[in-house]
C-alpha atoms as a PDB file:
ATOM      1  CA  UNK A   1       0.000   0.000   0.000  1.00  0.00           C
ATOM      2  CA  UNK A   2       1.499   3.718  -0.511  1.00  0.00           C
ATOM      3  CA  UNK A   3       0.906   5.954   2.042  1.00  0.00           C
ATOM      4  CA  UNK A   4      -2.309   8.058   1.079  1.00  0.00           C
ATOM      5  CA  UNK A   5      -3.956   4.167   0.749  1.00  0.00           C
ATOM      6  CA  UNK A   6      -3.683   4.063   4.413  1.00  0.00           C
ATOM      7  CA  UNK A   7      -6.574   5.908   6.472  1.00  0.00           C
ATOM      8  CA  UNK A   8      -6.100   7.417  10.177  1.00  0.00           C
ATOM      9  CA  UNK A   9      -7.984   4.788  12.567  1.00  0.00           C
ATOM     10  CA  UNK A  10      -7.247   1.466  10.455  1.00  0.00           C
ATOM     11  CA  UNK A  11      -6.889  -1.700  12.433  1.00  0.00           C
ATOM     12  CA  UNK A  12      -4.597  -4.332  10.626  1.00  0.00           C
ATOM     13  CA  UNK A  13      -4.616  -8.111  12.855  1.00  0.00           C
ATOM     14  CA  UNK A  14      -1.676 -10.358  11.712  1.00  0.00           C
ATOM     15  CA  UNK A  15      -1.811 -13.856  11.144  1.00  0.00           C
ATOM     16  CA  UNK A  16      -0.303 -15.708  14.522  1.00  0.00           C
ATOM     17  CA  UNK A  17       3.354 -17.132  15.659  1.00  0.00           C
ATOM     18  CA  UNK A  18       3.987 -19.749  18.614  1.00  0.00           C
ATOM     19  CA  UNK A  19       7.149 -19.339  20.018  1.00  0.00           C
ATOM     20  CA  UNK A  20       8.514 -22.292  21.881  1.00  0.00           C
ATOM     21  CA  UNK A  21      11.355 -22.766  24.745  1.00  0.00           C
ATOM     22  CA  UNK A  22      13.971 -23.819  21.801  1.00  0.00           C
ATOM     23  CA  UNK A  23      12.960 -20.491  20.342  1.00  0.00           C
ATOM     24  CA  UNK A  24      13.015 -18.326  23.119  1.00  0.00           C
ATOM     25  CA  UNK A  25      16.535 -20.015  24.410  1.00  0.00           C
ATOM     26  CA  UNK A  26      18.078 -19.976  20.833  1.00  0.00           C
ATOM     27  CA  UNK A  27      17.143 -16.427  20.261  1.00  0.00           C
ATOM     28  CA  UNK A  28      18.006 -15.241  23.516  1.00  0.00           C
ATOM     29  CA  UNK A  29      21.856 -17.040  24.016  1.00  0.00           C
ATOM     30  CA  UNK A  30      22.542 -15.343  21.023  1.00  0.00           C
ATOM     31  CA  UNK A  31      20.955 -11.747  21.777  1.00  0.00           C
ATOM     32  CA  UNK A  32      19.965 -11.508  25.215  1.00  0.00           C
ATOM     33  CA  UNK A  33      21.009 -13.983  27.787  1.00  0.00           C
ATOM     34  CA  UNK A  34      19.743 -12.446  31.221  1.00  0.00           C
ATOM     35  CA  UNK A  35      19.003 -15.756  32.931  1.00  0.00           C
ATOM     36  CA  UNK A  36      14.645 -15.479  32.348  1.00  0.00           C
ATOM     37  CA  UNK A  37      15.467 -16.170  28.756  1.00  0.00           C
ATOM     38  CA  UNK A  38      18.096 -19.178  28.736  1.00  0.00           C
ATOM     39  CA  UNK A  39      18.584 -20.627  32.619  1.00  0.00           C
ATOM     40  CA  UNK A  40      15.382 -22.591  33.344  1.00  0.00           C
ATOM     41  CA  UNK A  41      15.934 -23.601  37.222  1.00  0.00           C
ATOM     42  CA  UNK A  42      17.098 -19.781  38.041  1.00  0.00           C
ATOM     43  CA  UNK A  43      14.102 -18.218  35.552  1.00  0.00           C
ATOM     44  CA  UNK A  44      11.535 -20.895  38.104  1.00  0.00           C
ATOM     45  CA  UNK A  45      12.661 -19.275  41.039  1.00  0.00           C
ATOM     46  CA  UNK A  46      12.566 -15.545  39.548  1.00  0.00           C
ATOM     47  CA  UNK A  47       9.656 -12.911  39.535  1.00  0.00           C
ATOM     48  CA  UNK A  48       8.155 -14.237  36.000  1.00  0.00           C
ATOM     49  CA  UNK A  49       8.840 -18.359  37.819  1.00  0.00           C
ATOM     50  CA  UNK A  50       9.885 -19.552  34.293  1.00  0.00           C
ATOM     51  CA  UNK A  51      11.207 -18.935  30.714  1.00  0.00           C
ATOM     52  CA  UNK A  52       9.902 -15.582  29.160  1.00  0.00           C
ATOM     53  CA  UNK A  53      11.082 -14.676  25.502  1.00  0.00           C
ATOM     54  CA  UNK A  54      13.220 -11.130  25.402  1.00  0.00           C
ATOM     55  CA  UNK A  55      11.530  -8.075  24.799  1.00  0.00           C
ATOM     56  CA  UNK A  56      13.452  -7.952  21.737  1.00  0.00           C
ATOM     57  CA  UNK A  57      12.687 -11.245  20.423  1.00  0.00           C
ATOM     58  CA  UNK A  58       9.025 -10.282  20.549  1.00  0.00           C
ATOM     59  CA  UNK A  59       9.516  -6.879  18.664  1.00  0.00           C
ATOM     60  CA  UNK A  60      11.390  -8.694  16.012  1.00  0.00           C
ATOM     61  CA  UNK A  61       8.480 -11.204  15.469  1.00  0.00           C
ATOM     62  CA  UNK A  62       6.080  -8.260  15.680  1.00  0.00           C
ATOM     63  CA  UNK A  63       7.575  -6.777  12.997  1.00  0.00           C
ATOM     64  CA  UNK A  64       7.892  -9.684  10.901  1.00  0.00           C
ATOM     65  CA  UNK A  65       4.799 -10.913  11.010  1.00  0.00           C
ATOM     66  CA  UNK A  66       3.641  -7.129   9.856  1.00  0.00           C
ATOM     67  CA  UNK A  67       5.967  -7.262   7.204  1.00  0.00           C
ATOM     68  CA  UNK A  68       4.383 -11.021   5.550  1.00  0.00           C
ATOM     69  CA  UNK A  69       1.184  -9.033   5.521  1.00  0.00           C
ATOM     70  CA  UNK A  70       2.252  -7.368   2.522  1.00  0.00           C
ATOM     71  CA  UNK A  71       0.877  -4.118   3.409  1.00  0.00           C
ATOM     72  CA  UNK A  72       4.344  -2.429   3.903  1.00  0.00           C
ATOM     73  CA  UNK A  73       5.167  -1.859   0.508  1.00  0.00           C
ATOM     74  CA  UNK A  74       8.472  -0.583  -1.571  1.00  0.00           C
ATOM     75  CA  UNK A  75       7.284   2.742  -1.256  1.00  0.00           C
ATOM     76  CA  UNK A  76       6.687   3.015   2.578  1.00  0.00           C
ATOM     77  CA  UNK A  77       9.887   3.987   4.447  1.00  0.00           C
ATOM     78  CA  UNK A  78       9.066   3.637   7.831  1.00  0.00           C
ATOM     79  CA  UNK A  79      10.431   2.112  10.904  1.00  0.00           C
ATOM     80  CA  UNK A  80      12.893   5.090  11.862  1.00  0.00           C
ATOM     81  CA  UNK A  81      11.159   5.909  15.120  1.00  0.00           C
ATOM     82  CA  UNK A  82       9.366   3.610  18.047  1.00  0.00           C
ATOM     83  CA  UNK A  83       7.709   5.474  21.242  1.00  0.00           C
ATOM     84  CA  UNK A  84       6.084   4.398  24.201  1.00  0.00           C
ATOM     85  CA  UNK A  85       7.125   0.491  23.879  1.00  0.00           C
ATOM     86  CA  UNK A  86       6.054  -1.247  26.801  1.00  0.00           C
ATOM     87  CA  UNK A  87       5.945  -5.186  27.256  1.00  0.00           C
ATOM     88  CA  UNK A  88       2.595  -5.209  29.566  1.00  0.00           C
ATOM     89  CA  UNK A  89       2.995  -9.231  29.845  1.00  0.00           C
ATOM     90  CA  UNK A  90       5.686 -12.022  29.778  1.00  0.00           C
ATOM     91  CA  UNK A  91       5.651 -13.950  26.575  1.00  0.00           C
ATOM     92  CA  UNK A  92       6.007 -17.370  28.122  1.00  0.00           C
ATOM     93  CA  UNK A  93       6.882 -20.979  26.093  1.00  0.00           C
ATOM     94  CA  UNK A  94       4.015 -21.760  23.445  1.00  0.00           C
ATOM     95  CA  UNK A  95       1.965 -18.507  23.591  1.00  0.00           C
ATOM     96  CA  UNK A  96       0.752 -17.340  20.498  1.00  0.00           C
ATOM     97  CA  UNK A  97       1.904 -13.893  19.097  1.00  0.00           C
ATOM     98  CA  UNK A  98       0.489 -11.824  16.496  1.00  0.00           C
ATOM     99  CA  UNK A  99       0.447  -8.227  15.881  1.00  0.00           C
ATOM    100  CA  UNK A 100      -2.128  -5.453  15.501  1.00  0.00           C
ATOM    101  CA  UNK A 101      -1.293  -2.047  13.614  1.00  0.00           C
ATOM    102  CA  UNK A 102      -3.418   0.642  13.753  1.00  0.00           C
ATOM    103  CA  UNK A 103      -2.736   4.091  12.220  1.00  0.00           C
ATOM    104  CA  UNK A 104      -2.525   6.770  14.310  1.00  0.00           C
ATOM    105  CA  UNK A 105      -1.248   9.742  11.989  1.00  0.00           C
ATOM    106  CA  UNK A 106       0.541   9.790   8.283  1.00  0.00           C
ATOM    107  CA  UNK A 107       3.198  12.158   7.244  1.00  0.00           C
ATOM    108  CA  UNK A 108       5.548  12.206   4.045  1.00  0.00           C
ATOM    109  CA  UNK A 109       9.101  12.496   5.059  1.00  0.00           C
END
């Protein structure tokens, strides 16, 4: 889609990803490996009492699974700016993830 396709209040809903322990652990040796990602008997005992995937992990699937939607075009540059991230819940072993993008505001850069 090019940018004056997209309207100010439209709701996109991405098709779904499971991410699973191997996932989280792979992902997370390599990128982020606080112990709630990649030690299981020290992530039991912690505040989240298991394996939660790294915020980053799940911003990187968010964004892919936006991308396969084939909305975000050639002509759309975007992705230069993220505010107000918050991870509100843990993303534990085998929850499902999918992503929902709604337009706020549209400018031409």
């Amino acid at each position: 889609m090019k940018l004056d396709e997209f309207t100010i209040g439209q709701v996109f809903k991405t098709k779904s990803k499971t991410l699973t322990k191997d996932d989280i652990m792979r992902f997370a040796s390599e990128f982020d490996p606080q112990y709630m990602h990649v030690d299981e008997e020290k992530a039991n005992k912690g505040r989240f009492n298991g394996i939660i995937a790294s915020g980053i992990q799940t911003l990187a699937i968010s964004f892919k699974l936006w991308i396969e939607e084939g909305f975000y075009g050639d002509d759309v540059i975007a992705g230069t700016e993220m505010n107000h991230i918050r991870f509100i819940k843990p993303v534990y072993p085998d929850d499902e993830l999918h992503t929902i993008v709604k337009v706020l505001d549209k400018q031409p850069k």
